[in-house]
C-alpha atoms as a PDB file:
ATOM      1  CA  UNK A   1      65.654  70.989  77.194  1.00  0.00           C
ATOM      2  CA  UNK A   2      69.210  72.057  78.364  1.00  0.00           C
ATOM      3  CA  UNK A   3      70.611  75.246  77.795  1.00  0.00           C
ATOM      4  CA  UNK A   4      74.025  75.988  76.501  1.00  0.00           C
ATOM      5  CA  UNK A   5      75.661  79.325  76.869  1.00  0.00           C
ATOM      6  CA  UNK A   6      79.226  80.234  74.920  1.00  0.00           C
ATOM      7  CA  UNK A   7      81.285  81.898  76.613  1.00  0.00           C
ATOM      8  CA  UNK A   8      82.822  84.579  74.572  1.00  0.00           C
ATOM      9  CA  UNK A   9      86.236  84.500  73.255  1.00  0.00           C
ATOM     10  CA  UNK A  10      87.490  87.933  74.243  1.00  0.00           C
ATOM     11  CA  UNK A  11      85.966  90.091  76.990  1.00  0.00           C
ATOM     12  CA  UNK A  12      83.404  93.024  76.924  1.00  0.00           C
ATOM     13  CA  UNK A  13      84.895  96.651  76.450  1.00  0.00           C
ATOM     14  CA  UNK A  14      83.227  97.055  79.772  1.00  0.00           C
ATOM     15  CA  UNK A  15      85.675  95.088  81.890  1.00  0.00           C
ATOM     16  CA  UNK A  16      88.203  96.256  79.972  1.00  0.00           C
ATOM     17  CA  UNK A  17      87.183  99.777  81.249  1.00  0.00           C
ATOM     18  CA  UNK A  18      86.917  98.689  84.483  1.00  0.00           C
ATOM     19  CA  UNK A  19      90.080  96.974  85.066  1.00  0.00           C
ATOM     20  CA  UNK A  20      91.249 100.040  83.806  1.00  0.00           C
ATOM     21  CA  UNK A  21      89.553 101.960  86.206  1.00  0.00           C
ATOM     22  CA  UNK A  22      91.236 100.618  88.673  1.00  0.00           C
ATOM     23  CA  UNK A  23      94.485 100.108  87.335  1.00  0.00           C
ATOM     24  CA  UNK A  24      94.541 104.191  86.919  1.00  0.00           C
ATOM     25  CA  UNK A  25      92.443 104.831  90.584  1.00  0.00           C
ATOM     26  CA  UNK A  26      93.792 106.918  93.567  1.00  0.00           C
ATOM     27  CA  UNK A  27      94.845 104.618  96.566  1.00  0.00           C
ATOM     28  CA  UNK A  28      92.045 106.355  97.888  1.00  0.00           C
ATOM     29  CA  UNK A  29      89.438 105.397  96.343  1.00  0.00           C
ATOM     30  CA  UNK A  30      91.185 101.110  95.591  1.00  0.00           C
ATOM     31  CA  UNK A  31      90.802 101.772  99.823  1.00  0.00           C
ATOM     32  CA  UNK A  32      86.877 102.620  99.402  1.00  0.00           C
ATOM     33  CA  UNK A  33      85.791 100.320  96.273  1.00  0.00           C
ATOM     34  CA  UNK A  34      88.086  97.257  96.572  1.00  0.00           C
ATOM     35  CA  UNK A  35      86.073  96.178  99.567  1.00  0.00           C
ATOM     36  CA  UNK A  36      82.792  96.152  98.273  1.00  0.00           C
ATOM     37  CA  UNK A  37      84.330  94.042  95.022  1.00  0.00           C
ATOM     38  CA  UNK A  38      85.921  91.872  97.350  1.00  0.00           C
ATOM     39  CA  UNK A  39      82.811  91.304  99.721  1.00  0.00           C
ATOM     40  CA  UNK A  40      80.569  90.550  95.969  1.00  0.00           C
ATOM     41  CA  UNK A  41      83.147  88.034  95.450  1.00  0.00           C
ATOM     42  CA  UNK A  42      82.668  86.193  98.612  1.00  0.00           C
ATOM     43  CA  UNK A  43      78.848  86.165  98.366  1.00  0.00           C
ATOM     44  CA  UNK A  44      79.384  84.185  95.146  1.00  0.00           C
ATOM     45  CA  UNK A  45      81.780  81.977  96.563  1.00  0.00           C
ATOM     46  CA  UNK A  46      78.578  81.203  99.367  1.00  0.00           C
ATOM     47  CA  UNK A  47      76.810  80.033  96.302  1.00  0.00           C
ATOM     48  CA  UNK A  48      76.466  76.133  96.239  1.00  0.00           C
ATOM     49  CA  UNK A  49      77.788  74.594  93.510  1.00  0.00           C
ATOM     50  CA  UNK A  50      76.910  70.989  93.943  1.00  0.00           C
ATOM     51  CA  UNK A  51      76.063  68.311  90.688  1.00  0.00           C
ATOM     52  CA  UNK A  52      72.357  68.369  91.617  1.00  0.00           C
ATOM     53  CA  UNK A  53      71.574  71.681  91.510  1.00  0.00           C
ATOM     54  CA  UNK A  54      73.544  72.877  88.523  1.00  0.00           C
ATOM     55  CA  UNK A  55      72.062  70.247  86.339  1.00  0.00           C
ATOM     56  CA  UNK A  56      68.778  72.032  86.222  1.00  0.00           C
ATOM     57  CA  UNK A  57      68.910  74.065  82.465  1.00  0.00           C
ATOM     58  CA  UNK A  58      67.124  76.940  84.315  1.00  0.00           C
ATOM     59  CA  UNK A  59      69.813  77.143  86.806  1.00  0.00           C
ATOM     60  CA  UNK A  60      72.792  75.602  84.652  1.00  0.00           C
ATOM     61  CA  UNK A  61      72.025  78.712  82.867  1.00  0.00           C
ATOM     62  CA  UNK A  62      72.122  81.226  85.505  1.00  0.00           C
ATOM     63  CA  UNK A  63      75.145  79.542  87.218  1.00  0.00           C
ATOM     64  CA  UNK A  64      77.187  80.277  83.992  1.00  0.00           C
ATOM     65  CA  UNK A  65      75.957  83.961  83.912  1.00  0.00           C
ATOM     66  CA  UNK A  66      77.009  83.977  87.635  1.00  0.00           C
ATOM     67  CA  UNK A  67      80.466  82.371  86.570  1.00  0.00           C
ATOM     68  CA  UNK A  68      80.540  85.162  83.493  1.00  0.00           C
ATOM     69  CA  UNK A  69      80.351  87.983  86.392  1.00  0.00           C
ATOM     70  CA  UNK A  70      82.666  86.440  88.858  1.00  0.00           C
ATOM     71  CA  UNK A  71      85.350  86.278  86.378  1.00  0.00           C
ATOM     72  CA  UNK A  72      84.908  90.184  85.738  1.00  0.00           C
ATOM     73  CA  UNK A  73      84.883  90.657  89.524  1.00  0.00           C
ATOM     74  CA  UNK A  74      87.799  88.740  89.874  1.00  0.00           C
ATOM     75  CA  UNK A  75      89.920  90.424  86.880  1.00  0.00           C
ATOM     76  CA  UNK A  76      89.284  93.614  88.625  1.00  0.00           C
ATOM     77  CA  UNK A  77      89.864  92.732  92.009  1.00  0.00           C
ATOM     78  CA  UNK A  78      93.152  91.546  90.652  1.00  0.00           C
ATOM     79  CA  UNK A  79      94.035  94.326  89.366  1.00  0.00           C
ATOM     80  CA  UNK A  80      93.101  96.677  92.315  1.00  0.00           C
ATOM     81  CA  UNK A  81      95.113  94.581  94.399  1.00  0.00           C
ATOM     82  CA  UNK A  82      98.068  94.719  91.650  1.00  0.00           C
ATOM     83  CA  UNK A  83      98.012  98.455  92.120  1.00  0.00           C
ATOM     84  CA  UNK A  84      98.128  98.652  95.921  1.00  0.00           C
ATOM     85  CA  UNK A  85     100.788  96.162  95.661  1.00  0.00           C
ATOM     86  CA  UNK A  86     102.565  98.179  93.074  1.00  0.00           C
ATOM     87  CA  UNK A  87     102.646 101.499  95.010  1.00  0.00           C
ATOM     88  CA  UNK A  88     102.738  99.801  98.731  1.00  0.00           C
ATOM     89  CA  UNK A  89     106.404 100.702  99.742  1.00  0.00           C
ATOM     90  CA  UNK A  90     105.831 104.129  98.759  1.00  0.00           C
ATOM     91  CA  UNK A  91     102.724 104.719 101.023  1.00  0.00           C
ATOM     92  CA  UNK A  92     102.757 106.119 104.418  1.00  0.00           C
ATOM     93  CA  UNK A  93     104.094 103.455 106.833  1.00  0.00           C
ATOM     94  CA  UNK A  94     102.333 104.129 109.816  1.00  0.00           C
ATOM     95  CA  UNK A  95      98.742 105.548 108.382  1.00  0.00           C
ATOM     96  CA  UNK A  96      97.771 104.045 104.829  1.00  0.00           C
ATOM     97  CA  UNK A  97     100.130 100.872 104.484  1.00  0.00           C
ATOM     98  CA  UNK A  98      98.340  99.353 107.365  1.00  0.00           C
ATOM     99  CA  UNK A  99      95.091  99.690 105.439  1.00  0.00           C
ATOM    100  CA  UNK A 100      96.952  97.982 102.223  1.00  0.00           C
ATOM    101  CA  UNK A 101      97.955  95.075 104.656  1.00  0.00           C
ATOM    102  CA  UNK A 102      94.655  94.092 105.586  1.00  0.00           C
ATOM    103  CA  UNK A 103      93.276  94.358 101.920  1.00  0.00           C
ATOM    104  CA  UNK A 104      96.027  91.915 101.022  1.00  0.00           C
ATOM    105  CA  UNK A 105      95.561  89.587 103.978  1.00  0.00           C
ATOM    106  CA  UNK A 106      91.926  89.147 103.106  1.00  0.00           C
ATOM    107  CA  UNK A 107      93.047  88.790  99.023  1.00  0.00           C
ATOM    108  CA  UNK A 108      95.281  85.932  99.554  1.00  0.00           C
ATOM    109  CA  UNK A 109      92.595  84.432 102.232  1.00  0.00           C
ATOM    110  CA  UNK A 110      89.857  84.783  98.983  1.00  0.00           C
ATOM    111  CA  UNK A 111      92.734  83.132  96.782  1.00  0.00           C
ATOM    112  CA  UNK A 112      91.985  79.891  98.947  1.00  0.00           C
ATOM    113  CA  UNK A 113      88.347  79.986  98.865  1.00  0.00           C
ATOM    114  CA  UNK A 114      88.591  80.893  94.986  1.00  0.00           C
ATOM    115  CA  UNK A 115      90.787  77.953  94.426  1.00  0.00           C
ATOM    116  CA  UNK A 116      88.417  75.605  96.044  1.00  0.00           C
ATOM    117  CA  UNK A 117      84.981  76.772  94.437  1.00  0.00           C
ATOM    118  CA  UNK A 118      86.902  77.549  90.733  1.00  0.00           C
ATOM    119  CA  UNK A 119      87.584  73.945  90.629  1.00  0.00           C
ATOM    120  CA  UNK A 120      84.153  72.981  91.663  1.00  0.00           C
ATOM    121  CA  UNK A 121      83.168  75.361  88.888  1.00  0.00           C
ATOM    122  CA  UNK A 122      85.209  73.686  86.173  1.00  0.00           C
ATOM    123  CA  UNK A 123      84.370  70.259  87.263  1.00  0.00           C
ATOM    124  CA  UNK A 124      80.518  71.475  86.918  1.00  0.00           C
ATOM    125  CA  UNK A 125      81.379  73.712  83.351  1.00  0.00           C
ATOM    126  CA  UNK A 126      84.051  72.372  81.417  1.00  0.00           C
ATOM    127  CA  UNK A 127      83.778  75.259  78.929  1.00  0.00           C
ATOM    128  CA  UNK A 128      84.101  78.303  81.819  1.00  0.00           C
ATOM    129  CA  UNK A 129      87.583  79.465  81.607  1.00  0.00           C
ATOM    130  CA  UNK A 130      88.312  79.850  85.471  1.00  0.00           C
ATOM    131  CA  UNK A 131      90.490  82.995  86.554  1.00  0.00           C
ATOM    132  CA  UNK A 132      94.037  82.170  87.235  1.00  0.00           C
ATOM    133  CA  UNK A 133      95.001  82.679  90.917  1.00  0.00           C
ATOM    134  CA  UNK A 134      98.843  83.182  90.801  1.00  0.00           C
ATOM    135  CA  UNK A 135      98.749  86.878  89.787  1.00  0.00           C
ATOM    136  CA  UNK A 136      98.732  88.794  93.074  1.00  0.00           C
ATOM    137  CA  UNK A 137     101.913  86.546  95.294  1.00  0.00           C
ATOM    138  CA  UNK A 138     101.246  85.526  98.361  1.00  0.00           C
ATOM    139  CA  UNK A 139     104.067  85.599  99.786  1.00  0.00           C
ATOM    140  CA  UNK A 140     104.526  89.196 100.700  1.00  0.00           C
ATOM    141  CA  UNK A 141     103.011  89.862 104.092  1.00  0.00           C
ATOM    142  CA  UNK A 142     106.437  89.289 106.111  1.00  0.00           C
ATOM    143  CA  UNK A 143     107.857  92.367 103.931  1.00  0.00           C
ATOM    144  CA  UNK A 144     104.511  94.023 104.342  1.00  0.00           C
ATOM    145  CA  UNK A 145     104.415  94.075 107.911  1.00  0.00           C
ATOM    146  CA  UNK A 146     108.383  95.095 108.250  1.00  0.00           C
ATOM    147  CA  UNK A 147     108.004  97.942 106.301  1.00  0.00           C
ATOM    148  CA  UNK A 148     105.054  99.107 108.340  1.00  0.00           C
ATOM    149  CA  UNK A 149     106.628  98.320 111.692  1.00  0.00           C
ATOM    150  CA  UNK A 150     110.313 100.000 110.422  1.00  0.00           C
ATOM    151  CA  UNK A 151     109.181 102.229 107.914  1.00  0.00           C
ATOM    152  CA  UNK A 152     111.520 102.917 104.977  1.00  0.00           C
ATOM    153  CA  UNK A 153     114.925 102.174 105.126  1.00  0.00           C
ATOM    154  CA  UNK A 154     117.215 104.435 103.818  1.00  0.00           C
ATOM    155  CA  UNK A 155     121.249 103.097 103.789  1.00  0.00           C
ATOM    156  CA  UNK A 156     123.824 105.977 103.481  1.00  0.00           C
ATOM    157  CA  UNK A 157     126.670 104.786 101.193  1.00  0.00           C
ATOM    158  CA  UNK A 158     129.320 107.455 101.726  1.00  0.00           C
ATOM    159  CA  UNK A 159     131.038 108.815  98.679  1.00  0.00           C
ATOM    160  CA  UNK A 160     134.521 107.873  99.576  1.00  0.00           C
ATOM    161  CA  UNK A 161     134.172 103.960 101.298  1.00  0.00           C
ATOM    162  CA  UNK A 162     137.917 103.434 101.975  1.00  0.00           C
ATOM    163  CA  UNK A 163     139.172 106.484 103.009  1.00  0.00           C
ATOM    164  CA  UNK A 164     138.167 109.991 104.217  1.00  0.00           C
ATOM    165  CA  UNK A 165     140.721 111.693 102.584  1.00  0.00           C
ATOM    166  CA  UNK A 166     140.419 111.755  97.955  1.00  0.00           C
ATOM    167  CA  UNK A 167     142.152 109.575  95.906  1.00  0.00           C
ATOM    168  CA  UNK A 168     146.038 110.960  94.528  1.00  0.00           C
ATOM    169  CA  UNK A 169     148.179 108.610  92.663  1.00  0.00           C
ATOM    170  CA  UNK A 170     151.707 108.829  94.318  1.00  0.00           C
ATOM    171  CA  UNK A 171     153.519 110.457  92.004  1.00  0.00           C
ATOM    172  CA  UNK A 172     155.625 108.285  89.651  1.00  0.00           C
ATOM    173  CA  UNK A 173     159.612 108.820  89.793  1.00  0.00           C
ATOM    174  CA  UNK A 174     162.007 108.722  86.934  1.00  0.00           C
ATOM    175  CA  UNK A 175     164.427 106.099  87.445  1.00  0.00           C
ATOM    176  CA  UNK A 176     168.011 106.288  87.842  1.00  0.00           C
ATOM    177  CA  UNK A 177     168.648 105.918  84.327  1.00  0.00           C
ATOM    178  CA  UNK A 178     165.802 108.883  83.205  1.00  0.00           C
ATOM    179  CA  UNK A 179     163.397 106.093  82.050  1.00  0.00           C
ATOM    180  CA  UNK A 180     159.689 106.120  82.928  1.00  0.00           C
ATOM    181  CA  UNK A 181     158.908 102.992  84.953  1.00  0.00           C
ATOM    182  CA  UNK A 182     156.708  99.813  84.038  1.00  0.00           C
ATOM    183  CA  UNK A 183     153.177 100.431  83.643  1.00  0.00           C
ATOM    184  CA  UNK A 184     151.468  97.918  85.701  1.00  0.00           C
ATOM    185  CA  UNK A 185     150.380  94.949  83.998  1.00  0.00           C
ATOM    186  CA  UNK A 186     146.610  94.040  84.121  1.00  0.00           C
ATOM    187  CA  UNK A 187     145.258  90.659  83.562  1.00  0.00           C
END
């Protein structure tokens, strides 16, 4: 006998309320739970996936309700890591941004191990809709680790950037005849 779950077409309220969770959380606490989430994820990613063993129904079964999960794990890791992103230039440079660096090293190392096993996962369950992987950019570590090493920059444009002294018109002159003179012409 083989089992066959569904996956369902739109998501429990439950992740919903999670993702939002996080998308409304203190830095504080993405610092304190986004590690744990993250380390759940990798555990799953330890799981083997190979042909063999997922063609048993008993564990075809529980490797789609393990799938099911990860994908809720993963939706709100994403968007921890979207928030962190989101406010990382306006944390402390030389005390909390450090912290956000090494979350987001260890994201984009999970978004290789993720791409790996998710394709595994497909190949083995045509019908799990895998996570997509381009949300969070990878990218961003050079600007990451600049900011934390020069802080902020602030540029000072000054008010006046050809001259010191304000702006006066010299002051037109009649001409010789008592007529006003040619406006300039502008093209």
């Amino acid at each position: 006998m083989k089992s066959y779950i569904n996956f369902p077409s739109t998501k429990p309220s439950v992740t919903t309320d999670y993702r939002k969770r996080f998308e409304a959380a203190s830095i504080e606490t993405l610092f304190k739970e986004l590690p744990v989430v993250a380390d759940t994820v990798d555990k799953i990613f330890d799981v083997p996936t190979s042909s063999a063993i997922v063609s048993s129904p008993a564990v075809a079964s529980s490797f789609v309700m393990l799938l099911k999960d990860l994908s809720y794990l993963w939706d709100s890791l994403v968007a921890g890591m979207s928030q962190i992103l989101f406010r990382f230039f306006d944390l402390e440079h030389d005390t909390v941004a450090p912290i956000a660096l090494d979350l987001y090293l260890r994201h984009v190392k999970t978004i290789r191990v993720a791409d790996k096993f998710f394709q595994k996962a497909k190949e083995d369950n045509s019908q799990w809709p895998a996570p997509r992987l381009d949300t969070i950019p990878t990218t961003l570590a050079p600007s990451m680790e600049e900011y934390i090493k020069n802080g902020p920059q602030h540029h000072q444009v000054p008010s006046e950037p050809y001259s010191s002294e304000p702006y006066c018109p010299e002051p037109t002159r009649p001409r010789d005849d008592g007529s006003a003179p040619p406006l300039p012409a502008f093209n």
